[in-house]
Protein backbone atom coordinates (compact mmCIF):
# COMPACT_ATOMS: atom_id res chain seq x y z
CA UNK A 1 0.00 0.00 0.00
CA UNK A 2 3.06 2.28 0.49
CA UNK A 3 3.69 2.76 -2.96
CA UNK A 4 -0.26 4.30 -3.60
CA UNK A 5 -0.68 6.07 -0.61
CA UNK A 6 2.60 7.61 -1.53
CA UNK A 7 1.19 8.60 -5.09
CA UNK A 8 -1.90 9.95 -3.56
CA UNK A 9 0.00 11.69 -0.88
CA UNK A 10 1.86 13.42 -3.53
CA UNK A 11 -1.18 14.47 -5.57
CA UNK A 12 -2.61 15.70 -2.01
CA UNK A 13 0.10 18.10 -1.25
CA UNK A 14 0.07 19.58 -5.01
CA UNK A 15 -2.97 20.05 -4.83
CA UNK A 16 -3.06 22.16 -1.31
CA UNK A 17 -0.22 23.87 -2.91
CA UNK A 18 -2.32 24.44 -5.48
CA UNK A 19 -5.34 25.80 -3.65
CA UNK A 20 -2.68 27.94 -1.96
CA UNK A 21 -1.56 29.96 -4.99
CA UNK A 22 -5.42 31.01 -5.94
CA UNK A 23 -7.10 28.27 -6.84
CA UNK A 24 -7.12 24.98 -8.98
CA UNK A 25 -9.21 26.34 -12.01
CA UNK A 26 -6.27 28.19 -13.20
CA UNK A 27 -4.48 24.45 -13.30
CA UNK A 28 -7.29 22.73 -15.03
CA UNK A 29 -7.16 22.94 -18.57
CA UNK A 30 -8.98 19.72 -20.82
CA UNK A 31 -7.03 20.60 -23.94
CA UNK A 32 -3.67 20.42 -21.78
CA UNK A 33 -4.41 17.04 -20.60
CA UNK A 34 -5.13 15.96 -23.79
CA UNK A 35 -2.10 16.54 -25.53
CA UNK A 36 0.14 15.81 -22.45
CA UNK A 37 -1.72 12.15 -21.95
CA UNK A 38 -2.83 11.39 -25.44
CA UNK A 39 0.41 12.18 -27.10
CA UNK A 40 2.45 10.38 -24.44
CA UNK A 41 -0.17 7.12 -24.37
CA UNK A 42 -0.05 7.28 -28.53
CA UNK A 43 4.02 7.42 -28.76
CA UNK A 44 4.61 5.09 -26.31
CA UNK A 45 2.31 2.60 -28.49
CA UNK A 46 3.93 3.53 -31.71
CA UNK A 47 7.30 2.45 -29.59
CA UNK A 48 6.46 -0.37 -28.60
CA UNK A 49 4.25 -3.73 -29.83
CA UNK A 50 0.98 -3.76 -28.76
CA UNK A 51 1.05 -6.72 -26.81
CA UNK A 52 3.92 -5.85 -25.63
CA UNK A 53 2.45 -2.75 -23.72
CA UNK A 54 -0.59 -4.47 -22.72
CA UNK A 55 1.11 -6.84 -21.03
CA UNK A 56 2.97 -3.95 -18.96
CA UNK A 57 -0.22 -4.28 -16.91
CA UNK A 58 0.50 -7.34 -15.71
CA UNK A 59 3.91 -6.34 -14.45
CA UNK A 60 2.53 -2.91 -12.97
CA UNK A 61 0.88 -5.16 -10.73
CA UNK A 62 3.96 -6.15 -9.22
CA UNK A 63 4.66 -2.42 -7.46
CA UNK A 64 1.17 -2.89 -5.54
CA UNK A 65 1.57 -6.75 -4.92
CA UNK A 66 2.49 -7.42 -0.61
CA UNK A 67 3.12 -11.34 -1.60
CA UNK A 68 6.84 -10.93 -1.65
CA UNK A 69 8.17 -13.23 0.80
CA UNK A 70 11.53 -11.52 2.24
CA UNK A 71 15.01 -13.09 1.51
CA UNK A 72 14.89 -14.91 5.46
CA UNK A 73 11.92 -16.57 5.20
CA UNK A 74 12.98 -18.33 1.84
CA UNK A 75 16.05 -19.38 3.45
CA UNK A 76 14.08 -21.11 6.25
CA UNK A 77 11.90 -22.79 3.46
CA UNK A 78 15.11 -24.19 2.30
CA UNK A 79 16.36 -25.09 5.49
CA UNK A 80 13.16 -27.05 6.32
CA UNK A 81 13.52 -29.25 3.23
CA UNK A 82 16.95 -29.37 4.09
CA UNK A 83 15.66 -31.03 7.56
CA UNK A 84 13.62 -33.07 5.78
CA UNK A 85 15.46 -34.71 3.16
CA UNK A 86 18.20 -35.34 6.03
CA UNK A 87 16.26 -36.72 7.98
CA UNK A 88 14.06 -38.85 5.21
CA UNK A 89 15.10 -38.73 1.55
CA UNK A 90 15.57 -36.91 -1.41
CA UNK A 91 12.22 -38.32 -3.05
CA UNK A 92 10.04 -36.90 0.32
CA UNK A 93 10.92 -33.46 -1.46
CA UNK A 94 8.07 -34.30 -3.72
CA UNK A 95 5.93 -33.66 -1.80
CA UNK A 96 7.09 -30.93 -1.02
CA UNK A 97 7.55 -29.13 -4.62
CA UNK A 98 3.39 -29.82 -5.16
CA UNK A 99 2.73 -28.06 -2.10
CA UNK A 100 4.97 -24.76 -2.69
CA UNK A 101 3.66 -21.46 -4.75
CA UNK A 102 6.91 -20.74 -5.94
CA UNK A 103 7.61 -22.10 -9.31
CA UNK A 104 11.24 -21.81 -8.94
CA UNK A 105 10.92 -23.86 -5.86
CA UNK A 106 8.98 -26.21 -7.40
CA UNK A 107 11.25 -26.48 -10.60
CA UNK A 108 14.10 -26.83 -8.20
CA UNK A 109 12.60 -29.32 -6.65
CA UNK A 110 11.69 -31.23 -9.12
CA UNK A 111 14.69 -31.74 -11.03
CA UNK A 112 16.29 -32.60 -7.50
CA UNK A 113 13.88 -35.31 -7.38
CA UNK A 114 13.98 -36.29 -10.48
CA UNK A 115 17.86 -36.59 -10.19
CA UNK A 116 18.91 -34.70 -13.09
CA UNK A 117 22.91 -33.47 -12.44
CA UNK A 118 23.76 -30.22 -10.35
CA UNK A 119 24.51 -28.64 -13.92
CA UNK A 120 21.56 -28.89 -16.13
CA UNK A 121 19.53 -27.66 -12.54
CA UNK A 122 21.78 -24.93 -12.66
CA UNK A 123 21.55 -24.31 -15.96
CA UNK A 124 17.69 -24.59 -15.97
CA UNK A 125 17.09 -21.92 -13.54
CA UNK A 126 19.17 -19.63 -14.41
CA UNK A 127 17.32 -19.70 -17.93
CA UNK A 128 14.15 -19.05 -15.78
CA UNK A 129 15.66 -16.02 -13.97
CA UNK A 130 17.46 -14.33 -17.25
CA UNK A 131 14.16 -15.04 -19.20
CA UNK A 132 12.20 -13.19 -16.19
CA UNK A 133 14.44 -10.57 -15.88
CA UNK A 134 13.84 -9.64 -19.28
CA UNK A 135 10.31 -9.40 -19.11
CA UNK A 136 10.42 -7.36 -16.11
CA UNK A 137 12.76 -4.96 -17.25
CA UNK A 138 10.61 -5.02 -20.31
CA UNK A 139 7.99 -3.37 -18.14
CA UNK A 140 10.70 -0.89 -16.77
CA UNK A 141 11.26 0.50 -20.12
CA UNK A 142 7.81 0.95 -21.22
CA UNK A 143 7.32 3.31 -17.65
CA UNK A 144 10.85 4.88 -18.33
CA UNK A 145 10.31 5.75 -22.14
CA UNK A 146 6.90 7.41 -21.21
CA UNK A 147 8.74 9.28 -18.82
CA UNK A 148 10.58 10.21 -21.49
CA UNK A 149 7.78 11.34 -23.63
CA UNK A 150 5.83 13.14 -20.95
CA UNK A 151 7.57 16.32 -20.21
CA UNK A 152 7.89 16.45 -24.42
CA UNK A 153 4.68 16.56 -25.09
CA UNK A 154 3.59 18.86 -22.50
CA UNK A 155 6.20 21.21 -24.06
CA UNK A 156 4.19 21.08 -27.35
CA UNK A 157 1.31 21.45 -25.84
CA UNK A 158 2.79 24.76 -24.38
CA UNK A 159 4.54 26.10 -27.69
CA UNK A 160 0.83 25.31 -29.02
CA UNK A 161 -0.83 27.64 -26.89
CA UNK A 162 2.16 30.49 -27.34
CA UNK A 163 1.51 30.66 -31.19
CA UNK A 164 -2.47 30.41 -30.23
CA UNK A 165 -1.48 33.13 -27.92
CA UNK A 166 0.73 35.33 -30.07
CA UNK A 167 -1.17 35.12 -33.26
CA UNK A 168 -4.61 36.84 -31.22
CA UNK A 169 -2.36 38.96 -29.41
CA UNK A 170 -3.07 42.14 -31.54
CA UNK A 171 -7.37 41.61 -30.91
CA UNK A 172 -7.16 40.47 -27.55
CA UNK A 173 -5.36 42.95 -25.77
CA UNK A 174 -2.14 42.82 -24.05
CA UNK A 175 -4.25 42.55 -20.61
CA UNK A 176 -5.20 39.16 -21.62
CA UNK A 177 -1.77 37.56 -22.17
CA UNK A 178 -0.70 37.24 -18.69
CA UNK A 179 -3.77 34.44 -18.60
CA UNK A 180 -3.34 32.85 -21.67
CA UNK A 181 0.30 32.36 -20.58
CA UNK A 182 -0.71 30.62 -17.93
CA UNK A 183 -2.69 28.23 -19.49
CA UNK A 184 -0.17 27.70 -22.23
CA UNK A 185 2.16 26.42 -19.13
CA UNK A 186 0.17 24.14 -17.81
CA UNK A 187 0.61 21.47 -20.70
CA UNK A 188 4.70 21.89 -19.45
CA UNK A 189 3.53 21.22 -15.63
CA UNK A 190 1.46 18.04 -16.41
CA UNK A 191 4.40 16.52 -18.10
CA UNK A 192 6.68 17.15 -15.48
CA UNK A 193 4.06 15.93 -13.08
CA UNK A 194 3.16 12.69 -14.50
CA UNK A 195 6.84 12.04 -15.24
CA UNK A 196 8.10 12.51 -11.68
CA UNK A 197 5.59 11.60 -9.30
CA UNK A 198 3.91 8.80 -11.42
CA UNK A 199 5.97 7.20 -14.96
CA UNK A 200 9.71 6.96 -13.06
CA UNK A 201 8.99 6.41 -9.75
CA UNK A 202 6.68 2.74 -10.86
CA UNK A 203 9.80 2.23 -13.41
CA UNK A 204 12.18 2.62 -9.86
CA UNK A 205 9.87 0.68 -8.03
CA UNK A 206 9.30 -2.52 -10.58
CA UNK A 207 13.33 -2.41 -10.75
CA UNK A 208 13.64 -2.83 -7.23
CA UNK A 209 11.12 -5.27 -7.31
CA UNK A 210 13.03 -7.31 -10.12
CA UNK A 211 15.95 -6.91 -8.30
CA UNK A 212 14.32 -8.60 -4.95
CA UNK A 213 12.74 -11.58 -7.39
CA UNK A 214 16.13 -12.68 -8.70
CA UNK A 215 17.64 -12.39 -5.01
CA UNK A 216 14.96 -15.18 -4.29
CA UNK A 217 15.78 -17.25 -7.25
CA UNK A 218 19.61 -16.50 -6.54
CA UNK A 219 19.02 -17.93 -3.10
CA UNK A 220 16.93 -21.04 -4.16
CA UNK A 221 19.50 -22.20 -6.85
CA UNK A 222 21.85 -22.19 -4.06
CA UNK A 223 19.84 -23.68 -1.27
CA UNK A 224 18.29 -26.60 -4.12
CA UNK A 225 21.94 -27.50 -5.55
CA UNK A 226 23.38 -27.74 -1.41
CA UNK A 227 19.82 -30.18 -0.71
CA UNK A 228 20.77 -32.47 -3.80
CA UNK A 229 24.32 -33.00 -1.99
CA UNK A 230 23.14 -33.56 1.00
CA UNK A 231 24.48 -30.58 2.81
CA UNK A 232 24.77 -30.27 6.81
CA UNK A 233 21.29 -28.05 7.28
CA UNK A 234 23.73 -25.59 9.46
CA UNK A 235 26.27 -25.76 6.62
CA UNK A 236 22.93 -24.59 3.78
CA UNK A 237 21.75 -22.12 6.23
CA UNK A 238 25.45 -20.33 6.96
CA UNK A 239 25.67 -19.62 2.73
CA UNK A 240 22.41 -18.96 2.18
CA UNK A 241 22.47 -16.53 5.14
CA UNK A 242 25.66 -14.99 3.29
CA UNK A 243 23.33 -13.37 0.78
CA UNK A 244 21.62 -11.20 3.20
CA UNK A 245 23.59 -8.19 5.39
CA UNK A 246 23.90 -9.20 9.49
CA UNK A 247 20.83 -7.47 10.67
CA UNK A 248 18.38 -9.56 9.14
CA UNK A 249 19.97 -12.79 9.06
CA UNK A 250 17.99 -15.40 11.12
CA UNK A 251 18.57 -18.63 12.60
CA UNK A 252 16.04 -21.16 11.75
CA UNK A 253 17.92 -24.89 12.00
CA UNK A 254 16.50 -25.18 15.23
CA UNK A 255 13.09 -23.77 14.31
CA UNK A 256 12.71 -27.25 11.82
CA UNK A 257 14.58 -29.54 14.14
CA UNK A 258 12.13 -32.55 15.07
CA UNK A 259 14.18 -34.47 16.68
CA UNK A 260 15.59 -35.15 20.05
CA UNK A 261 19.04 -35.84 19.13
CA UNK A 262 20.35 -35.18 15.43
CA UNK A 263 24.07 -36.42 13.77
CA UNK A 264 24.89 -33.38 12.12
């Protein structure tokens, strides 16, 4: 919720800025909007595939979504199965991968059982991360290039109104320019707007977003290669722990031990 309240909070405050400086009419201008958001929509689809930028939906999504699990907690999913397939076998880690949400898991987990080497698993999902990061930072572009196109547009919009503006200058009467000025300028202030509190800030926020997914995936190659060679559970949960910085590191060996006495 962070990331909308945060948009709306920033709409909130321009607008009792706004209010503040004599009103919002002055701001409001239909013709404005319409060549600051129509020419920005219409040249990011002449940039892009169409499916390509309807699918940017999807991936918007993933700057609202709270179903991120943080790096600790899929490090004590690994050491779990790690308990588990000590403690039982390899092939009780079937279970296991029909159970779990994350595909990467799951495709881990099944090659594991499965017993395909260390290096095709390896190989396998890091095809699934490069292939993902490409689609996300597919998503990235699409937000960043309409950034790009945003403040552009609003300055046509404003040069459009100047010529407007200078060509009735003569009939309507120097009095009248200071206001048609100001509505000339508001095309250049909804460009700016909706680049920098709305287009770049979502590209900023999918990237760290991406950036957090392949962290995951980084962490379950590791954690599903150490389970297929039978790795001490202490020994998979030291690495994997080496991925995260000190303060959030967590101990959870003990948290998943079932029994009594253990040979570790």
């Amino acid at each position: 919720m962070s990331t909308l309240l945060a948009i709306l909070s920033g709409c909130a405050l321009f607008f009792i800025a706004i209010i503040g400086q004599g009103g919002i009419s002055v701001f409001l201008d239909l013709s404005s909007f319409m060549i600051t958001i129509g020419g920005t929509v219409t040249a990011t689809f002449i940039s892009f595939p169409l499916p390509r930028v309807l699918r940017v939906l999807g991936v918007l999504t993933n700057a609202f979504r709270r179903d991120f699990k943080n790096p600790s907690s899929v490090i004590g999913t690994v050491v779990r199965l790690a308990v588990k397939a000590r403690q039982q076998s390899l092939l009780a880690l079937d279970e296991e991968a029909a159970k779990t949400s994350n595909r990467f898991l799951r495709l881990g987990l099944q090659l594991v059982v499965d017993g395909h080497p260390p290096d095709l698993i390896r190989e396998m999902l890091s095809t699934e991360q490069q292939f993902l990061q490409a689609r996300h930072l597919s998503g990235e572009q699409i937000f960043r290039t309409a950034g790009k196109y945003a403040p552009a547009f609003g300055l046509i919009g404003t040069l459009i109104g100047l010529i407007a503006m200078l060509r009735n200058l003569g009939t309507a009467g120097v009095e009248k320019m200071g206001p048609a000025m100001a509505v000339a300028l508001v095309t250049t202030f909804y460009g700016a707007l909706l680049t920098n509190l709305v287009l770049f800030p979502l590209a900023e926020k999918l990237r760290s977003r991406t950036n957090e997914e392949l962290l995951q995936i980084s962490i379950i190659t590791e954690g599903v290669l150490m389970l297929q060679a039978g790795i001490n559970p202490r020994l998979v949960e030291t690495k994997l722990n080496a991925f995260l910085p000190p303060e959030v590191r967590a101990s959870h060996v003990q948290k998943y031990q079932t029994r009594e006495q253990d040979d570790w």
